[in-house]
C-alpha atoms as a PDB file:
ATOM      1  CA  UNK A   1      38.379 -28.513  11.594  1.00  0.00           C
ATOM      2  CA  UNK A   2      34.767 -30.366  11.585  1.00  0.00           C
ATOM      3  CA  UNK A   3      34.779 -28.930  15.295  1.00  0.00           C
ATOM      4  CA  UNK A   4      35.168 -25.114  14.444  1.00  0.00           C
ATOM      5  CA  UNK A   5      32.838 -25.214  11.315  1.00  0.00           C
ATOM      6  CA  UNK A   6      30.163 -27.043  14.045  1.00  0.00           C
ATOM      7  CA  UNK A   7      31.097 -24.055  16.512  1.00  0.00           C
ATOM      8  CA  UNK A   8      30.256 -21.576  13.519  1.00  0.00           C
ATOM      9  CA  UNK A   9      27.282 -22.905  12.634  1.00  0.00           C
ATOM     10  CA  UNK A  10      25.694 -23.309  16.094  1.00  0.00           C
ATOM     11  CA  UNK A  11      27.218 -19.690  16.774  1.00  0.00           C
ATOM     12  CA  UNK A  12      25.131 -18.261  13.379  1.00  0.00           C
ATOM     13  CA  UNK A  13      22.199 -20.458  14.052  1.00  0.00           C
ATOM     14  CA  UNK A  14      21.585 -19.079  17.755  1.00  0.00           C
ATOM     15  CA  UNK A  15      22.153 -15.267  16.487  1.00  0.00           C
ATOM     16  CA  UNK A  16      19.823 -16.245  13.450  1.00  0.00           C
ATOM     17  CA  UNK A  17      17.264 -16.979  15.488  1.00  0.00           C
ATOM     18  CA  UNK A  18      17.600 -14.007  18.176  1.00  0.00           C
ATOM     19  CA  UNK A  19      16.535 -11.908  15.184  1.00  0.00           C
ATOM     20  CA  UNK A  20      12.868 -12.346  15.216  1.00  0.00           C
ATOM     21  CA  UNK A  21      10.922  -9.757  12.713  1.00  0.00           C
ATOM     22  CA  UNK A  22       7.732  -8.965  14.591  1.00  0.00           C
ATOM     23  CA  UNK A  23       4.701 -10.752  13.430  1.00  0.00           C
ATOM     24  CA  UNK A  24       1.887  -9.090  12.074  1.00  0.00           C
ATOM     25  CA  UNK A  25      -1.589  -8.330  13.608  1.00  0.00           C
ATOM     26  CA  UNK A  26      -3.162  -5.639  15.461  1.00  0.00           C
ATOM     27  CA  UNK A  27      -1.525  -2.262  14.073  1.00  0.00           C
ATOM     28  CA  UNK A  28      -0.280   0.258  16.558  1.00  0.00           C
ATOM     29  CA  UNK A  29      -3.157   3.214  16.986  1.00  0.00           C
ATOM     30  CA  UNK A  30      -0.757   5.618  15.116  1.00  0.00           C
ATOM     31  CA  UNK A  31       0.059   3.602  12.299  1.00  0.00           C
ATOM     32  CA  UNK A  32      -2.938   2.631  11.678  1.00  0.00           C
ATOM     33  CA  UNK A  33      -4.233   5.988  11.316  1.00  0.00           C
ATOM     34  CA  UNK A  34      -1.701   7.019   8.833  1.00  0.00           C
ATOM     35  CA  UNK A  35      -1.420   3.997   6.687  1.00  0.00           C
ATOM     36  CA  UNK A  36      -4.949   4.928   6.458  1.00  0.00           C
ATOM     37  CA  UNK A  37      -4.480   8.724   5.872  1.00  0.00           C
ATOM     38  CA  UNK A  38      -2.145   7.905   2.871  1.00  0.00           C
ATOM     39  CA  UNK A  39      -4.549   4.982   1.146  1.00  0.00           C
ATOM     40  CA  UNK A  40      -7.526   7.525   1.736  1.00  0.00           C
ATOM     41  CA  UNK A  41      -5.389  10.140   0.410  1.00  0.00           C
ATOM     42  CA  UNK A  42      -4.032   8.136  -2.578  1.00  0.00           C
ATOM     43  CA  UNK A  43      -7.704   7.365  -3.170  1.00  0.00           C
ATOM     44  CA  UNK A  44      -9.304  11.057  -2.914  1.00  0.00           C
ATOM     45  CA  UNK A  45      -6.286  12.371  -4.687  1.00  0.00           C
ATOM     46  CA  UNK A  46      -7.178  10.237  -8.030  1.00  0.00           C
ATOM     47  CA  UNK A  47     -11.074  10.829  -8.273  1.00  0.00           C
ATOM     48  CA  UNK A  48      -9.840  14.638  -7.700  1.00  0.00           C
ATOM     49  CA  UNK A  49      -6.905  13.982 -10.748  1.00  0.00           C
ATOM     50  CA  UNK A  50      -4.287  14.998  -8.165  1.00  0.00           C
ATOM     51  CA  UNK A  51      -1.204  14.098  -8.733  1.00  0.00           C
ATOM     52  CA  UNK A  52      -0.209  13.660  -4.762  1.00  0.00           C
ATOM     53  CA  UNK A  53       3.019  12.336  -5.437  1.00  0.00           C
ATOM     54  CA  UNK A  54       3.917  13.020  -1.987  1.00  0.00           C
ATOM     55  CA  UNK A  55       2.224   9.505  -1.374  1.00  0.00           C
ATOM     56  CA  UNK A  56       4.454   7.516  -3.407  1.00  0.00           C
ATOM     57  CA  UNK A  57       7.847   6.355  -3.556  1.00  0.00           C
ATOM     58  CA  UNK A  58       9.439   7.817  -6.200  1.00  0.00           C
ATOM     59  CA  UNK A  59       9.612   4.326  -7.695  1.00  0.00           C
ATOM     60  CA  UNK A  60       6.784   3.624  -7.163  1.00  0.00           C
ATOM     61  CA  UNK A  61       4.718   0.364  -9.615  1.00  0.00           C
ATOM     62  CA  UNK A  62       1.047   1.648  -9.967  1.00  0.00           C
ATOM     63  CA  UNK A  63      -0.878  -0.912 -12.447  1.00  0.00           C
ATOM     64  CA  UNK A  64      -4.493  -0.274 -12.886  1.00  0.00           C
ATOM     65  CA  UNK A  65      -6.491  -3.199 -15.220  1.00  0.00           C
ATOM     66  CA  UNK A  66      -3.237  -4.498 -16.018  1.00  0.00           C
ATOM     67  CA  UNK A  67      -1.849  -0.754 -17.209  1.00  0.00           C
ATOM     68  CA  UNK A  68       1.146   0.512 -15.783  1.00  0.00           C
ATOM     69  CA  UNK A  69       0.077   3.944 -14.870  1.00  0.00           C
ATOM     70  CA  UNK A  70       2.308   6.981 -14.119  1.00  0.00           C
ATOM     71  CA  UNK A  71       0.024   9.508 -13.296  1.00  0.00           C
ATOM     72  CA  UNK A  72      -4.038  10.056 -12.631  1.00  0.00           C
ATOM     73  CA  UNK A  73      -6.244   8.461 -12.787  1.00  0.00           C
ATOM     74  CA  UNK A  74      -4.476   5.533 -11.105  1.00  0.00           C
ATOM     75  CA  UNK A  75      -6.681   3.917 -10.330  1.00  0.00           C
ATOM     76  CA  UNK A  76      -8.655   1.352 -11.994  1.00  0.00           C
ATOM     77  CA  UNK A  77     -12.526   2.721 -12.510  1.00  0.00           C
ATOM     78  CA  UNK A  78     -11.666   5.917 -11.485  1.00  0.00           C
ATOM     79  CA  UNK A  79     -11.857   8.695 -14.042  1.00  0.00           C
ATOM     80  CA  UNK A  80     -12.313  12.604 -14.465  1.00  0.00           C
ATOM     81  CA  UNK A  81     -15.336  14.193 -12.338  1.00  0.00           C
ATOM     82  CA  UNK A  82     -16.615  12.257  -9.894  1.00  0.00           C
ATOM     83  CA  UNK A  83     -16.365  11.028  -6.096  1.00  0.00           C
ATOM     84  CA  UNK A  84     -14.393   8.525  -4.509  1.00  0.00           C
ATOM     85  CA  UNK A  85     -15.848   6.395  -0.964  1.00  0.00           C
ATOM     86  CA  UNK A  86     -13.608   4.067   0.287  1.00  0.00           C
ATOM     87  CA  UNK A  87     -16.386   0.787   1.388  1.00  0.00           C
ATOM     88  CA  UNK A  88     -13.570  -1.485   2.915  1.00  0.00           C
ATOM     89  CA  UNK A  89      -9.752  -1.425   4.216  1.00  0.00           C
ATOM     90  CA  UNK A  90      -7.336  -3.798   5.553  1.00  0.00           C
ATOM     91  CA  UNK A  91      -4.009  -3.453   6.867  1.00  0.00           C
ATOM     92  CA  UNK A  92      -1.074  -5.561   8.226  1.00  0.00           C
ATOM     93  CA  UNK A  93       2.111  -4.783   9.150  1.00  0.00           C
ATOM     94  CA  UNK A  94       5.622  -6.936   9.446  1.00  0.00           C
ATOM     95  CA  UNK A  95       8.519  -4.998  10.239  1.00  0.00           C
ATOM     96  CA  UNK A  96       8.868  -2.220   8.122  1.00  0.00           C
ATOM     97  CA  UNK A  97       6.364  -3.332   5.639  1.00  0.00           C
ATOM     98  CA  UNK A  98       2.191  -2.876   5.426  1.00  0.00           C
ATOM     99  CA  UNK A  99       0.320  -4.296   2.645  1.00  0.00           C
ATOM    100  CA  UNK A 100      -3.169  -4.937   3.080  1.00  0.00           C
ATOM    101  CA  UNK A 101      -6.158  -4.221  -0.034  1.00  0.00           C
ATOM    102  CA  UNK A 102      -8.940  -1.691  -0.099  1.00  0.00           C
ATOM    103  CA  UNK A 103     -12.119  -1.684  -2.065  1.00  0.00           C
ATOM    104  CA  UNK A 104     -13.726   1.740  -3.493  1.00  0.00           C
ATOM    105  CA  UNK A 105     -16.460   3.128  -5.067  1.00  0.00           C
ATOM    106  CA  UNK A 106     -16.454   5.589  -7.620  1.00  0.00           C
ATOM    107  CA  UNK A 107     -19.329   7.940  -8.979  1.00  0.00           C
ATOM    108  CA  UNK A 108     -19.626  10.106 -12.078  1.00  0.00           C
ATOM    109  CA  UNK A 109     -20.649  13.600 -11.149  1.00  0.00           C
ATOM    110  CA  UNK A 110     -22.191  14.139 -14.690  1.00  0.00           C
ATOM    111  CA  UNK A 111     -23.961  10.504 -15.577  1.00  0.00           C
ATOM    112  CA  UNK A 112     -24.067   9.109 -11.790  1.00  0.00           C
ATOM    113  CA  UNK A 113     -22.381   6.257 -13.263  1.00  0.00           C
ATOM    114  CA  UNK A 114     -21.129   4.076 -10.704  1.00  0.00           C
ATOM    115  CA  UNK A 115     -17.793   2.178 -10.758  1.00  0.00           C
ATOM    116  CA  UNK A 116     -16.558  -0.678  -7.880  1.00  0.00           C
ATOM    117  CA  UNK A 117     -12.821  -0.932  -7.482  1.00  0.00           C
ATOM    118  CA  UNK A 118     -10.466  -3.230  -5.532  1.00  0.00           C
ATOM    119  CA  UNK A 119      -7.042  -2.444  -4.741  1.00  0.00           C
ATOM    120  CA  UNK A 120      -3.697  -4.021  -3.255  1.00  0.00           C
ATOM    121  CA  UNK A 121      -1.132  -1.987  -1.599  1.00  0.00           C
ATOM    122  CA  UNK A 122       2.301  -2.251  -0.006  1.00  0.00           C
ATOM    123  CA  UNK A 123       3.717   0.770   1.642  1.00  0.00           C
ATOM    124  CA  UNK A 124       6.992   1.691   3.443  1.00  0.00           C
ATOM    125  CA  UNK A 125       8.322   4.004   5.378  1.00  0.00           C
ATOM    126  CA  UNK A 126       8.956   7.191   3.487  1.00  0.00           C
ATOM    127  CA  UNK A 127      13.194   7.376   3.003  1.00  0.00           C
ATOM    128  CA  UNK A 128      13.940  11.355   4.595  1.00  0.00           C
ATOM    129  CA  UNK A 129      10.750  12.266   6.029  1.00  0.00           C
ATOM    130  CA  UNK A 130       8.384  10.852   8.407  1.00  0.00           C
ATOM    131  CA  UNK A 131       5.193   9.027   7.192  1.00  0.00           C
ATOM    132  CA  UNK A 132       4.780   5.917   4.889  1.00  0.00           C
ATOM    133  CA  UNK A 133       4.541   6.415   1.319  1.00  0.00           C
ATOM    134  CA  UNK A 134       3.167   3.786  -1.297  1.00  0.00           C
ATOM    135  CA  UNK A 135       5.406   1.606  -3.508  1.00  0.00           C
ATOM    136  CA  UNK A 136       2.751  -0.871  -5.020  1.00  0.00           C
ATOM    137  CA  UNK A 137      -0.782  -0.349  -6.016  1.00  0.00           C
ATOM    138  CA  UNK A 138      -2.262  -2.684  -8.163  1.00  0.00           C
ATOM    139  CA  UNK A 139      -6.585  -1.922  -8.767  1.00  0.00           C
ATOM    140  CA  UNK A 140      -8.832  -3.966 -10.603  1.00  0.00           C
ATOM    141  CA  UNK A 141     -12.600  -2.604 -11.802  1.00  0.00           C
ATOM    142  CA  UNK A 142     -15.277  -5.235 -10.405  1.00  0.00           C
ATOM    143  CA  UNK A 143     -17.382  -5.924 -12.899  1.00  0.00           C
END
């Protein structure tokens, strides 16, 4: 008995670690460019009060300044009329998972008003189509 539950274990243990999840680093060139296109996107979308619900999951947790938020603005800083530049973005990938943070700037068409962000994300792959899609967002103003 002690001899077959050995011959299990070693027999799990050797397929358990055959099953290596890629580690994470460089992205691939195409990746890259559209984990970027849908942050950038996500970003544009809210100084522009665009919904783009395209780029997220339909369960999607968006929290901006500790506020769940359901629709635009999203994010945190970020209100009607103004412009949205992106100053900073990092990426990493693991499998089917990229999370990475981004930091914006927003400015007030009408006062010139100027309002840092910083951001967390964690996308997937979007479920029925191709593309990633965003699942978490969480922005904080810097103040």
């Amino acid at each position: 008995m002690r001899s077959e539950a050995g011959a299990v274990l070693l027999i799990l243990g050797a397929a358990c670690a055959q099953q290596r999840v890629p580690e994470s680093g460089v992205l691939a060139a195409v990746n890259e460019a559209e984990l970027n296109r849908v942050v950038e996107g996500a970003l544009v979308a809210d100084a522009e009060l665009d919904s783009a619900d395209s780029l997220y999951a339909p369960f999607a947790n968006v929290v901006a300044d500790g506020m769940v938020r359901r629709g635009p603005p999203r994010y945190a800083g970020v209100s009607e009329g103004g412009e949205i530049a992106i100053t900073t973005t990092q990426l990493q990938t693991r499998g089917t998972t990229a999370w990475g943070s981004v930091e914006y700037r927003w400015t007030s068409n009408r006062t010139h008003r100027v309002q840092g962000g910083r951001a967390s994300l964690v996308l997937v792959p979007a479920q029925g189509r191709d593309g990633w899609w965003i699942v978490q967002a969480h922005s904080s103003s810097i103040r």
